[in-house]
Protein backbone atom coordinates (compact mmCIF):
# COMPACT_ATOMS: atom_id res chain seq x y z
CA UNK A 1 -7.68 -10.66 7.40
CA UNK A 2 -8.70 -14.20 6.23
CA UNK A 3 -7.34 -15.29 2.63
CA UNK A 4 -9.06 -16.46 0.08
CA UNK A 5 -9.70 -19.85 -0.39
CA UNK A 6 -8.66 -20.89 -3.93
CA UNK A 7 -11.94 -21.78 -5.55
CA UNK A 8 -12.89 -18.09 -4.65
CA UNK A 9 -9.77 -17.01 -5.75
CA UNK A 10 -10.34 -18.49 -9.03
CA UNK A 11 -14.00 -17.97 -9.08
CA UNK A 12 -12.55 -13.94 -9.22
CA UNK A 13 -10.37 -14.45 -11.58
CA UNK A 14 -13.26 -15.89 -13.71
CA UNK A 15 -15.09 -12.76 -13.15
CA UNK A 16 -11.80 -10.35 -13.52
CA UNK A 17 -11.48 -12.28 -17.17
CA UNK A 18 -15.24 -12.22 -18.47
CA UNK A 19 -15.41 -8.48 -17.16
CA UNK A 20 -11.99 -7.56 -18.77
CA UNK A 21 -11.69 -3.96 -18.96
CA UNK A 22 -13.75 -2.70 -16.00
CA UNK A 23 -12.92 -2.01 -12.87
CA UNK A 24 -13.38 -4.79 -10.48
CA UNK A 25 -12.81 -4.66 -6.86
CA UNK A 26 -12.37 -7.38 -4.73
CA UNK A 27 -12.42 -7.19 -0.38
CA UNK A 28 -12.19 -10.14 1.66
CA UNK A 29 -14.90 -11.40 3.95
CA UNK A 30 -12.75 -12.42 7.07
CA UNK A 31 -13.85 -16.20 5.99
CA UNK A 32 -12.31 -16.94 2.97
CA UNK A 33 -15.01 -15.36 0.34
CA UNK A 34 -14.71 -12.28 -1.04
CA UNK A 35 -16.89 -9.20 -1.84
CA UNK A 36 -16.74 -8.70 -5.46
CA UNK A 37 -18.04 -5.40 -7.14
CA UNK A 38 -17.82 -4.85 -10.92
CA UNK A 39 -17.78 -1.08 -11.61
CA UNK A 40 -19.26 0.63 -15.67
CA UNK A 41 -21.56 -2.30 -15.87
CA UNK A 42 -24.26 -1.33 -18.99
CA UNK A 43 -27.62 -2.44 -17.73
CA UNK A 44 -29.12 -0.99 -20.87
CA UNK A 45 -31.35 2.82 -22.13
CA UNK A 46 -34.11 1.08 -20.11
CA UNK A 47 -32.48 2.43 -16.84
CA UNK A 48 -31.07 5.71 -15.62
CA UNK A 49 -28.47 5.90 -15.29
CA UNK A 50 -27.96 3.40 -17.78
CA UNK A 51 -24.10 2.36 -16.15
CA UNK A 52 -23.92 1.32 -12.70
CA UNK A 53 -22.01 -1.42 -10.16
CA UNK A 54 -22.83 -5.03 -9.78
CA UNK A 55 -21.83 -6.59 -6.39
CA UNK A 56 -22.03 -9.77 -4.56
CA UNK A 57 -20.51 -12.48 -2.39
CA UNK A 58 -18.35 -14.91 -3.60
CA UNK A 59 -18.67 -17.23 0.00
CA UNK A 60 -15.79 -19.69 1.01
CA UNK A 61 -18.27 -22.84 0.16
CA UNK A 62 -17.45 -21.36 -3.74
CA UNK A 63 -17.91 -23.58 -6.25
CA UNK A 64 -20.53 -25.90 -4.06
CA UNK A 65 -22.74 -22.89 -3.08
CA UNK A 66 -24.53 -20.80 -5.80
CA UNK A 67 -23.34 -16.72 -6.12
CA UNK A 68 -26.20 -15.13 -4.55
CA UNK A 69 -28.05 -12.52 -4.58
CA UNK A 70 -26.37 -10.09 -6.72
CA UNK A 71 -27.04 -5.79 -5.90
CA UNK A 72 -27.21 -3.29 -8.36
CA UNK A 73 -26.36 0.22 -7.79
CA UNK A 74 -30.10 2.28 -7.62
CA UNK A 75 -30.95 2.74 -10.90
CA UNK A 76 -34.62 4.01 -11.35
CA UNK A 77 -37.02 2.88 -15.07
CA UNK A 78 -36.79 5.23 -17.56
CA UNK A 79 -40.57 4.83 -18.26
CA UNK A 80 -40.97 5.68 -14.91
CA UNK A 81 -42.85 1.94 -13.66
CA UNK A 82 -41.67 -0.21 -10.63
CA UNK A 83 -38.78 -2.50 -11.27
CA UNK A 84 -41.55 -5.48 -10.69
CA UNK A 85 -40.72 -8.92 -9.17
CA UNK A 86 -37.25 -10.46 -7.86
CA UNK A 87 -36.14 -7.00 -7.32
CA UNK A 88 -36.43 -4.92 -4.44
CA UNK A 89 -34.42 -1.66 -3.07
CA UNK A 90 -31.88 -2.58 0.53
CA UNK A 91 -28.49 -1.69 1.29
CA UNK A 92 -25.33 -3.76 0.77
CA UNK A 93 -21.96 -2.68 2.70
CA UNK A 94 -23.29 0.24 4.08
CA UNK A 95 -24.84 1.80 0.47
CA UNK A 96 -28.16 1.69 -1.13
CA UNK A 97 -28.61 -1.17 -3.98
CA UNK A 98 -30.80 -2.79 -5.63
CA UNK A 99 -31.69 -6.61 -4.66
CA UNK A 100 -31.48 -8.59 -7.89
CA UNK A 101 -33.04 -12.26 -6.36
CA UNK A 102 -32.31 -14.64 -9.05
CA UNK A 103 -31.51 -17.92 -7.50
CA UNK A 104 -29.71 -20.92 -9.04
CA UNK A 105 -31.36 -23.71 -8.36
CA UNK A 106 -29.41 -26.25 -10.73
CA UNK A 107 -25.93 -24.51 -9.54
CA UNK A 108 -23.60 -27.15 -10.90
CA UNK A 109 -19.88 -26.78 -9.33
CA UNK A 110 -17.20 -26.92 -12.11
CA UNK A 111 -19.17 -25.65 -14.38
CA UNK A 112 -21.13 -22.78 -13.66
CA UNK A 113 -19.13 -20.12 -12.16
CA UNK A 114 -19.40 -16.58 -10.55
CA UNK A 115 -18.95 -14.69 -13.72
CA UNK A 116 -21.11 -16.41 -15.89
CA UNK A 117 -23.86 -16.17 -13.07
CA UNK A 118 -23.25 -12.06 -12.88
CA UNK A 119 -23.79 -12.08 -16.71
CA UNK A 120 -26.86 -14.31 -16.70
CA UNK A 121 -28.05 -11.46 -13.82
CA UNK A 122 -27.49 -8.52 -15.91
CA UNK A 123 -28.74 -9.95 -18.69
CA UNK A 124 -31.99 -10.48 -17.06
CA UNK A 125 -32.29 -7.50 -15.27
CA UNK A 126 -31.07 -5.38 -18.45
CA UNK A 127 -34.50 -7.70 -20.58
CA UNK A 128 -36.97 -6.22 -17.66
């Protein structure tokens, strides 16, 4: 098994700090990234359940290379309507998720970081 290289290393740690007090689990990817999953993550009364996992790949071009996408354990509208655009259902290591296909464009390295970009994704998903 590959280690991490250490912008992903600190990259989790960012995530481990901004996420303090939930599980997060962290597997290598054999390249120097790492899978990162974020367990009890509150996507909001909108969704049932309302608490699910947020996961994605932290890659070993980390901090150059934007985090993306980000999955979302299957969570289903409590109003009963489609989830709607940038979201669509797929499977990520081997379990069904939810695609959440929100793109940094203006990823700057040094400053923007994997946790901040996992907030900025709940946040949006949690507003739909």
């Amino acid at each position: 098994m590959t280690d991490l290289v250490p912008a992903v290393t600190r990259g989790v740690d960012a995530v481990r700090a901004h996420f303090a007090g939930k599980p997060v689990e962290v597997v290598p990817d054999g390249a120097g990234g790492a899978y990162v999953t974020v367990h009890d993550v509150e996507v909001g009364s909108r969704y049932l359940p309302s608490r699910t996992f947020l996961g994605f790949q932290i890659s070993a071009a980390y901090d150059s290379a934007d985090v993306y996408p980000h999955y979302l354990g299957v969570v289903t509208r409590a109003d009963g309507l489609p989830h709607g655009e940038g979201i669509s259902a797929t499977s990520w290591r081997d379990q069904p998720v939810l695609q959440l296909s929100r793109r940094s464009n203006g990823w700057r390295p040094g400053l923007d970081n994997a946790a901040l970009k996992a907030e900025k994704v709940i946040t949006w998903f949690a507003s739909r």
